[in-house]
N, C-alpha and C. Protein backbone atom coordinates (compact mmCIF):
# COMPACT_ATOMS: atom_id res chain seq x y z
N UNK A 1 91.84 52.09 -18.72
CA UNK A 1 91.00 51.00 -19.16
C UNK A 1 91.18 49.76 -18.29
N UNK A 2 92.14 50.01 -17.62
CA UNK A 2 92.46 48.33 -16.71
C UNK A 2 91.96 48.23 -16.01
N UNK A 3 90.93 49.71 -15.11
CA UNK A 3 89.92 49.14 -13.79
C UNK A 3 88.76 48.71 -14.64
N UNK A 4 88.52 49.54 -16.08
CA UNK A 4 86.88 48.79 -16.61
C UNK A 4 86.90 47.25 -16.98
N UNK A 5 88.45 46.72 -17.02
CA UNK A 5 88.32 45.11 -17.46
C UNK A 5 88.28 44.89 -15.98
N UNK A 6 88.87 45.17 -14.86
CA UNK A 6 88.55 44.72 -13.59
C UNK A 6 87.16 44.57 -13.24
N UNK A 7 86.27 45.61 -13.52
CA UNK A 7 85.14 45.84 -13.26
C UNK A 7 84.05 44.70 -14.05
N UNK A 8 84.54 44.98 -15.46
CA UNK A 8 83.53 44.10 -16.30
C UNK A 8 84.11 42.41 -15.34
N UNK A 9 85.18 42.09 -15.10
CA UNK A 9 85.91 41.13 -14.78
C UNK A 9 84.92 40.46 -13.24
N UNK A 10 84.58 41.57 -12.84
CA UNK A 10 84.39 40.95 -11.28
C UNK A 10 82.67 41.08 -11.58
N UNK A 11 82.14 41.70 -12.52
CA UNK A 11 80.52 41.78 -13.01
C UNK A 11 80.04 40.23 -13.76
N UNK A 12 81.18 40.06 -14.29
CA UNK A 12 80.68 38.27 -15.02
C UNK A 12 81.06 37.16 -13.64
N UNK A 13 81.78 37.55 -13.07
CA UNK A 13 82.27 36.51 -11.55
C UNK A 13 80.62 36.39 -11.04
N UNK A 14 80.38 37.57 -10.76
CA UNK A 14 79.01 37.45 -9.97
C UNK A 14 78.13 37.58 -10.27
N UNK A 15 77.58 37.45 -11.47
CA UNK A 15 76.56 36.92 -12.51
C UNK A 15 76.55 35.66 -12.67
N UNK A 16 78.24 34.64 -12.87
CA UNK A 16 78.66 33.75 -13.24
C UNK A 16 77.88 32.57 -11.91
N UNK A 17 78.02 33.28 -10.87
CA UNK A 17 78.45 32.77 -9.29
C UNK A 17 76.74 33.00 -9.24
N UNK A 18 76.23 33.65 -9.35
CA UNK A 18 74.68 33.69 -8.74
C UNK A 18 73.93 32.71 -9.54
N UNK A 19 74.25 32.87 -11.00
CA UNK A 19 73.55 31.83 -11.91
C UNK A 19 73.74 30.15 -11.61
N UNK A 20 74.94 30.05 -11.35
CA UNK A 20 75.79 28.68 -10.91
C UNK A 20 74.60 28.34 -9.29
N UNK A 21 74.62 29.76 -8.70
CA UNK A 21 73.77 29.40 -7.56
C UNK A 21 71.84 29.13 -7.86
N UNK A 22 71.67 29.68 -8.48
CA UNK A 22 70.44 29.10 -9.13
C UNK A 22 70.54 27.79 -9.25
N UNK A 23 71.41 27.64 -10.09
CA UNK A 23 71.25 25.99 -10.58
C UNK A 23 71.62 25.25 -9.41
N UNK A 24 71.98 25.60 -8.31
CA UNK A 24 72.17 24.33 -7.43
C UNK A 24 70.68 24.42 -6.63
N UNK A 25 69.95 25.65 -6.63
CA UNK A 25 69.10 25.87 -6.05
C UNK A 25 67.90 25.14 -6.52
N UNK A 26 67.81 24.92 -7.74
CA UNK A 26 66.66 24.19 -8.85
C UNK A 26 67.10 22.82 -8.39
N UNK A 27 68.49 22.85 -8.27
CA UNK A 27 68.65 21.19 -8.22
C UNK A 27 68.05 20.36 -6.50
N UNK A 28 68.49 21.39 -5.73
CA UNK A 28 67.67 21.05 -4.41
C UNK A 28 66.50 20.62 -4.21
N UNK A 29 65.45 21.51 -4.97
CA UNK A 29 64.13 21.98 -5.12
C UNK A 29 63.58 20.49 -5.51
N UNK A 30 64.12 21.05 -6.99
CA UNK A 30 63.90 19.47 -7.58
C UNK A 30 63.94 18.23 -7.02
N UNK A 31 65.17 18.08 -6.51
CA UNK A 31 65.36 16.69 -5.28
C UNK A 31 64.32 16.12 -4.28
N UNK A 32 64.12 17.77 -3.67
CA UNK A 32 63.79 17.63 -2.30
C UNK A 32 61.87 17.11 -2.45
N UNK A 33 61.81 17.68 -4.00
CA UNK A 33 60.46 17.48 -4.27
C UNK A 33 60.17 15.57 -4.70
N UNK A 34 61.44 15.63 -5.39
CA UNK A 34 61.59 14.04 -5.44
C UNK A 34 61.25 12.99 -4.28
N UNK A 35 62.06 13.58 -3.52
CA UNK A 35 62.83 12.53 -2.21
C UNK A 35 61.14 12.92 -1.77
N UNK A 36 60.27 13.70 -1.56
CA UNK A 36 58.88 14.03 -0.86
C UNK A 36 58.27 13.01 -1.17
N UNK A 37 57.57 13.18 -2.61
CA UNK A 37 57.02 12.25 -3.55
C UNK A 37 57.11 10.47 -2.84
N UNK A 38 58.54 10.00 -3.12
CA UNK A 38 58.86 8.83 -2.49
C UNK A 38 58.56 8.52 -1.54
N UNK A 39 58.92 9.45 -0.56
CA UNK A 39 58.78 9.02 1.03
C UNK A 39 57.39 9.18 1.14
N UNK A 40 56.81 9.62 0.46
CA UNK A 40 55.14 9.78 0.95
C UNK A 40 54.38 9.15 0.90
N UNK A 41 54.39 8.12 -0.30
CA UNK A 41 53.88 7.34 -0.75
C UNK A 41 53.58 5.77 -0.07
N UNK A 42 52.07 6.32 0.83
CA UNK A 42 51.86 4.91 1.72
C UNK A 42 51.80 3.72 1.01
N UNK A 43 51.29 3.75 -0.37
CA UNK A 43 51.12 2.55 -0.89
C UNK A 43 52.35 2.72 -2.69
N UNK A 44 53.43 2.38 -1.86
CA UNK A 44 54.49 2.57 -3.12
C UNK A 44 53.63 1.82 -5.02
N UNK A 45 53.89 2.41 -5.44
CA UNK A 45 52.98 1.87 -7.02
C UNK A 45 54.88 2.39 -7.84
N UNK A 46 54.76 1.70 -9.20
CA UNK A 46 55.54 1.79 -10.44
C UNK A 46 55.59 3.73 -10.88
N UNK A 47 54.30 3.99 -10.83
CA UNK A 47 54.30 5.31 -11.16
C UNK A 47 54.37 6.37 -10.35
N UNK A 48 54.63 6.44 -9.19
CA UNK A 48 55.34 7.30 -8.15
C UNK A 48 56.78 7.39 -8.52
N UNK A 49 57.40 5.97 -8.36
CA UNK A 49 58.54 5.87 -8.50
C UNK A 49 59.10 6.60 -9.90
N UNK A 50 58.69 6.39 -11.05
CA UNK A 50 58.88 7.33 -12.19
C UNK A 50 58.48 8.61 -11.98
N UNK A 51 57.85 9.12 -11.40
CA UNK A 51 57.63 10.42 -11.15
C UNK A 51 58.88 10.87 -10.27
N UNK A 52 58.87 10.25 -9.29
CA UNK A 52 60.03 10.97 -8.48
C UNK A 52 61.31 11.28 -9.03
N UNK A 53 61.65 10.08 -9.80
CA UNK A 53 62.79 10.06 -10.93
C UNK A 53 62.57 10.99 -12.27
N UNK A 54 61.59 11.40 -12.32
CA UNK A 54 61.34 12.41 -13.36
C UNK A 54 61.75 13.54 -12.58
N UNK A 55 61.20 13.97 -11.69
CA UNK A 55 61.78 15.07 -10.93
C UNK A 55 63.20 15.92 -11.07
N UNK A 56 63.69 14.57 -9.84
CA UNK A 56 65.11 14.57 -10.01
C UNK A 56 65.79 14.75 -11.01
N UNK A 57 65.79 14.25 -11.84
CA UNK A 57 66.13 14.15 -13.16
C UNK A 57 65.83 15.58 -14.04
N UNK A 58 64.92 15.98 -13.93
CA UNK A 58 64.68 17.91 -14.35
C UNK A 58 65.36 18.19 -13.77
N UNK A 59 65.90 18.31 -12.25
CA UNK A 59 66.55 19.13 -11.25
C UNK A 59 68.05 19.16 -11.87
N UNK A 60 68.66 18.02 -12.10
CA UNK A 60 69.64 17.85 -12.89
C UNK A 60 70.14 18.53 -13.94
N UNK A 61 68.82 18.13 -14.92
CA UNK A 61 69.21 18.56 -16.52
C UNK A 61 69.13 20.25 -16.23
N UNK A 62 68.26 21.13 -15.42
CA UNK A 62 67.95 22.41 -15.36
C UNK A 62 69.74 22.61 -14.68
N UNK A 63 70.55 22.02 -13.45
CA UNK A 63 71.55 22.31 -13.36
C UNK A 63 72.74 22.40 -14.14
N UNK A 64 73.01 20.92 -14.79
CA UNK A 64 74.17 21.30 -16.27
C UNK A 64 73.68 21.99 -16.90
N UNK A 65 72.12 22.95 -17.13
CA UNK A 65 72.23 23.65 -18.13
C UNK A 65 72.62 25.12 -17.79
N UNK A 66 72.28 25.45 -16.70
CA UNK A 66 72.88 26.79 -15.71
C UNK A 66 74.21 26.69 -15.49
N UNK A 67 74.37 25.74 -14.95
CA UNK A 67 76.07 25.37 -15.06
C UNK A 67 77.05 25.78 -16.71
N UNK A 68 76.03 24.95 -17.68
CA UNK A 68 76.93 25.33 -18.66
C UNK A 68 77.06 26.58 -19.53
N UNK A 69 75.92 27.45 -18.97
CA UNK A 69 75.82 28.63 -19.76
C UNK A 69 76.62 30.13 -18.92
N UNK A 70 77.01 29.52 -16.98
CA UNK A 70 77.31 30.10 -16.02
C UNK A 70 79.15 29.83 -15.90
N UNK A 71 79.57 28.84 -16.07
CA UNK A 71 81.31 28.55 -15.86
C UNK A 71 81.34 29.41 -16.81
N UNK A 72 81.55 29.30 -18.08
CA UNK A 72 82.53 29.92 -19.12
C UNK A 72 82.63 31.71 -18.80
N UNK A 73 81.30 32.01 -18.18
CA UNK A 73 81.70 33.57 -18.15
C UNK A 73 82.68 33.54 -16.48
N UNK A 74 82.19 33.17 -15.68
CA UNK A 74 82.93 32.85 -14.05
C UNK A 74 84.93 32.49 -15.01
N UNK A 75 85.29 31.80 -15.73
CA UNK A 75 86.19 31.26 -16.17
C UNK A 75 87.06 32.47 -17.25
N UNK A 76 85.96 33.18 -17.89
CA UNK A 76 86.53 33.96 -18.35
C UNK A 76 86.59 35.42 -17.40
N UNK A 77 85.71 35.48 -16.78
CA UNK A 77 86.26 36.47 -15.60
C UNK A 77 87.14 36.52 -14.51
N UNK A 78 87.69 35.22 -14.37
CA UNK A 78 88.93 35.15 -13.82
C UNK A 78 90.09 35.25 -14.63
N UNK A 79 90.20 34.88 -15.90
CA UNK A 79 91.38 35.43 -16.62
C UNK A 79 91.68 36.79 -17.28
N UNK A 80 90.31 37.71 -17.38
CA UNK A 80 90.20 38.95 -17.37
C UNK A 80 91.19 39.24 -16.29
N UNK A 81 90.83 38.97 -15.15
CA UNK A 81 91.25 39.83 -13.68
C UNK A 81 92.88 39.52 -13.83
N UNK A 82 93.37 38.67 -14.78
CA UNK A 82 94.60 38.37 -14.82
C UNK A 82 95.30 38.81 -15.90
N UNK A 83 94.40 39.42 -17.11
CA UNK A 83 94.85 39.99 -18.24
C UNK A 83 95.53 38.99 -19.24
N UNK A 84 94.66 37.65 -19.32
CA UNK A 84 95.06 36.84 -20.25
C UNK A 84 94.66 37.06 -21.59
N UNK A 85 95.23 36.98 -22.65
CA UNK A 85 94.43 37.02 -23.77
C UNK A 85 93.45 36.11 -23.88
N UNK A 86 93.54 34.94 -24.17
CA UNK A 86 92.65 34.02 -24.58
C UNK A 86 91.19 34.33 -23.60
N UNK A 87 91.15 35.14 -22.36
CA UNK A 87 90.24 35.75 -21.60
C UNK A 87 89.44 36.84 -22.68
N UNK A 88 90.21 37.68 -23.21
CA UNK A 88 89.57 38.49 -23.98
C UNK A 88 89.09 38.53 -25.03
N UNK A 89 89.68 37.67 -25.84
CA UNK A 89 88.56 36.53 -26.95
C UNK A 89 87.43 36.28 -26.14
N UNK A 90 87.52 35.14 -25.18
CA UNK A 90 86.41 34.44 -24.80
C UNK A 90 85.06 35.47 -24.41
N UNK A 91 85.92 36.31 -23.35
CA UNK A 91 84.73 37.42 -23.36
C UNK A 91 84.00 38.09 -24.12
N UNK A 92 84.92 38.85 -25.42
CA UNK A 92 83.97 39.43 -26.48
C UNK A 92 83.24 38.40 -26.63
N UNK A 93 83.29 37.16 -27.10
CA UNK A 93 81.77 36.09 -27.26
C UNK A 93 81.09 35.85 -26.22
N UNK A 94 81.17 36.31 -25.66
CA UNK A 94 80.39 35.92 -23.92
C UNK A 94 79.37 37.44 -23.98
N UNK A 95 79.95 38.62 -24.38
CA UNK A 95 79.68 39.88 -24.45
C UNK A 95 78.22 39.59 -25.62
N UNK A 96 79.13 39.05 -26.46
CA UNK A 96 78.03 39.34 -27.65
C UNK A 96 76.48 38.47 -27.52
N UNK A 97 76.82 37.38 -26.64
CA UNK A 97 76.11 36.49 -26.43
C UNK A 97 75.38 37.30 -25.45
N UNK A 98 75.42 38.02 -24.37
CA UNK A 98 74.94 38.36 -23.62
C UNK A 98 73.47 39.71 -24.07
N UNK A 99 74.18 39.75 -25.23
CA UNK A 99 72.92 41.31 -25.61
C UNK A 99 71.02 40.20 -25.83
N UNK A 100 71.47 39.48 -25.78
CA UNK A 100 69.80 38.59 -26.11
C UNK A 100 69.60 38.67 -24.62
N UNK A 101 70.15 38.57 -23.47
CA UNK A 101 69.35 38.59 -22.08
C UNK A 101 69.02 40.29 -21.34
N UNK A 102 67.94 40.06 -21.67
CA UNK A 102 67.09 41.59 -21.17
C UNK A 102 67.14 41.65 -19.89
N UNK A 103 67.06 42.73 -19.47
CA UNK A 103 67.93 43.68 -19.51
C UNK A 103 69.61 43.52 -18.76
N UNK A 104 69.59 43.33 -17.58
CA UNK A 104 71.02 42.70 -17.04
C UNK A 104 72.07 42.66 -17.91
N UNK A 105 71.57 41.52 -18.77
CA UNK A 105 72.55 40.62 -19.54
C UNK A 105 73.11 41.74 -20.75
N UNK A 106 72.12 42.52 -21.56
CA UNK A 106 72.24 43.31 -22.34
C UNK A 106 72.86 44.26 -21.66
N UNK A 107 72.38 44.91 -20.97
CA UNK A 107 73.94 45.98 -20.08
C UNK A 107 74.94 45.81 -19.89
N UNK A 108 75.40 44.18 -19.53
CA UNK A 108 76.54 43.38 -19.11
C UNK A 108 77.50 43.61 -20.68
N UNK A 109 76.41 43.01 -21.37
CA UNK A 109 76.93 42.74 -23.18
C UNK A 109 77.85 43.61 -23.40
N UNK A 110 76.31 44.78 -23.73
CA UNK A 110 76.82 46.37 -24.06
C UNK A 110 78.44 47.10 -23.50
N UNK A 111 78.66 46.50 -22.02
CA UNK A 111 79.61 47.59 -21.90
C UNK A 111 80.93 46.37 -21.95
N UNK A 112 80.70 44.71 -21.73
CA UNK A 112 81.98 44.07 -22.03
C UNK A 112 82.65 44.53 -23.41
N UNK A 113 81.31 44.90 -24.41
CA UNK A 113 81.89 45.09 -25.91
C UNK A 113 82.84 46.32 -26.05
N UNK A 114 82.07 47.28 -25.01
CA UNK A 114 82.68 48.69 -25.28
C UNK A 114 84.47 48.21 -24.50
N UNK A 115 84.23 47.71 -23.45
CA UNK A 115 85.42 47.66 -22.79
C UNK A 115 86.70 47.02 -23.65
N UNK A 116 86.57 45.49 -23.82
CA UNK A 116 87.17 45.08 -24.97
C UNK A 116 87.35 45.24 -25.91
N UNK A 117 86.97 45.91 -26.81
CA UNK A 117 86.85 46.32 -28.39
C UNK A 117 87.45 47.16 -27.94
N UNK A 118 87.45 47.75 -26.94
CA UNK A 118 88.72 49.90 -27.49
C UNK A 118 90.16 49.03 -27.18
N UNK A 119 90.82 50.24 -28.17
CA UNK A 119 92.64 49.69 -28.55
C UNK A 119 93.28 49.81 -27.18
N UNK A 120 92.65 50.62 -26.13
CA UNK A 120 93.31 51.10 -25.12
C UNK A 120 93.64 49.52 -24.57
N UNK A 121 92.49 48.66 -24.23
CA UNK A 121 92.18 47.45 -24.26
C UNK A 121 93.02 46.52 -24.61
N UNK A 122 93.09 46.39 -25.79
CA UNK A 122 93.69 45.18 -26.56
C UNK A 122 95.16 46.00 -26.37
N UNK A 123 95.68 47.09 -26.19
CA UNK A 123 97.39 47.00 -26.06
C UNK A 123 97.33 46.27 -24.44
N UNK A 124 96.82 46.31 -23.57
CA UNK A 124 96.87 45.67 -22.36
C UNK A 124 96.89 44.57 -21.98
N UNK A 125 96.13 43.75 -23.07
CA UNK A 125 96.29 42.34 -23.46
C UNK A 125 97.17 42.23 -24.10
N UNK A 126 98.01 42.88 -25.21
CA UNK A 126 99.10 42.74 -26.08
C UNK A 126 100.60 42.94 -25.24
N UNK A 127 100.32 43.39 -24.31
CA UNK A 127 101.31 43.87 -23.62
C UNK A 127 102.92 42.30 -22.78
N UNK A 128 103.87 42.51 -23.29
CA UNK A 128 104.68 41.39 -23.21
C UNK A 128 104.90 41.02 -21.70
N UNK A 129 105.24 40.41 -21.11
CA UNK A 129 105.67 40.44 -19.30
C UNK A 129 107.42 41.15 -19.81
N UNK A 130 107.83 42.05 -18.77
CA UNK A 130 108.79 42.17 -19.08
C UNK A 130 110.08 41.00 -18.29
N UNK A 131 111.20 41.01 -18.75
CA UNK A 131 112.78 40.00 -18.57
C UNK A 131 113.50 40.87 -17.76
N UNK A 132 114.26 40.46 -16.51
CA UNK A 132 115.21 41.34 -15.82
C UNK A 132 116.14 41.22 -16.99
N UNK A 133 116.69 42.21 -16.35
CA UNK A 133 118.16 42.21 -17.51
C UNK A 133 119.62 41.38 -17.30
N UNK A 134 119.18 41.63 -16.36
CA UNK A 134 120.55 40.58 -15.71
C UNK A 134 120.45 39.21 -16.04
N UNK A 135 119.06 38.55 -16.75
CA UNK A 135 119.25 37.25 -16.85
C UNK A 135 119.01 36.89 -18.40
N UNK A 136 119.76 35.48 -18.77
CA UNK A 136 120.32 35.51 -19.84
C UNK A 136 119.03 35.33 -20.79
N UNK A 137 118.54 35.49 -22.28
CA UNK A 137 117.07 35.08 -22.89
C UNK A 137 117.08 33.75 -23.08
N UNK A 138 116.00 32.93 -22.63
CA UNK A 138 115.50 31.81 -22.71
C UNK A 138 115.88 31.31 -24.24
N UNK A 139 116.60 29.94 -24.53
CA UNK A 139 117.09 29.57 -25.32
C UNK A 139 115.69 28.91 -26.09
């Protein structure tokens, strides 16, 4: 079971990482359509200027919102790859959350659930670091 958390692990990285890249991509778009608008404008008026700033300003709000729906799985797929618990919480909700995005996302869902939910799973996360013996137990 430890290559399917690797696997599910490095499948939310680059879901995480492409979505994150969307949103910088909207945010460009957005800008670049801004910064157009402005500079174009032979006879500058009040309502250009709000437009352009409307722009921008979508480009933005569309980025924290890709951003914020894109870190937490990138964040929890790096502590997967490390076998943290608090990774494997986060993921089953990341999993479950994921069955509403057709189809991708629902495949993604489907098999984080299967992966995490089996016991094989959770003893791997349960699993202690082991202590040399030679050294004395932490007081």
């Amino acid at each position: 079971m430890a290559q399917h958390v690797k696997i599910l692990a490095v499948l939310h990285i680059v879901f995480s990482a492409l979505g994150i890249l969307a949103g910088i991509i909207a945010l460009l778009v957005f800008g670049g359509l801004a910064g157009l608008i402005h500079v174009s404008d032979i006879y500058p008026s009040e309502q250009n200027f709000f437009g352009s700033a409307l722009l921008g300003s979508i480009g933005g709000l569309i980025f924290l919102f890709i951003l914020a729906l894109s870190l937490p799985g990138l964040i929890g797929g790096i502590g997967l790859l490390q076998f943290k618990p608090w990774a494997r919480i986060l993921m089953i909700v990341i999993s479950a959350l994921d069955l509403m995005g057709f189809p991708f996302h629902t495949a993604l869902g489907i098999y984080g659930l299967w992966v995490l939910l089996n016991r094989d799973t959770e003893r791997l996360f349960l699993a202690q670091p082991l202590q040399p013996a030679n050294l004395p137990p932490p007081l």
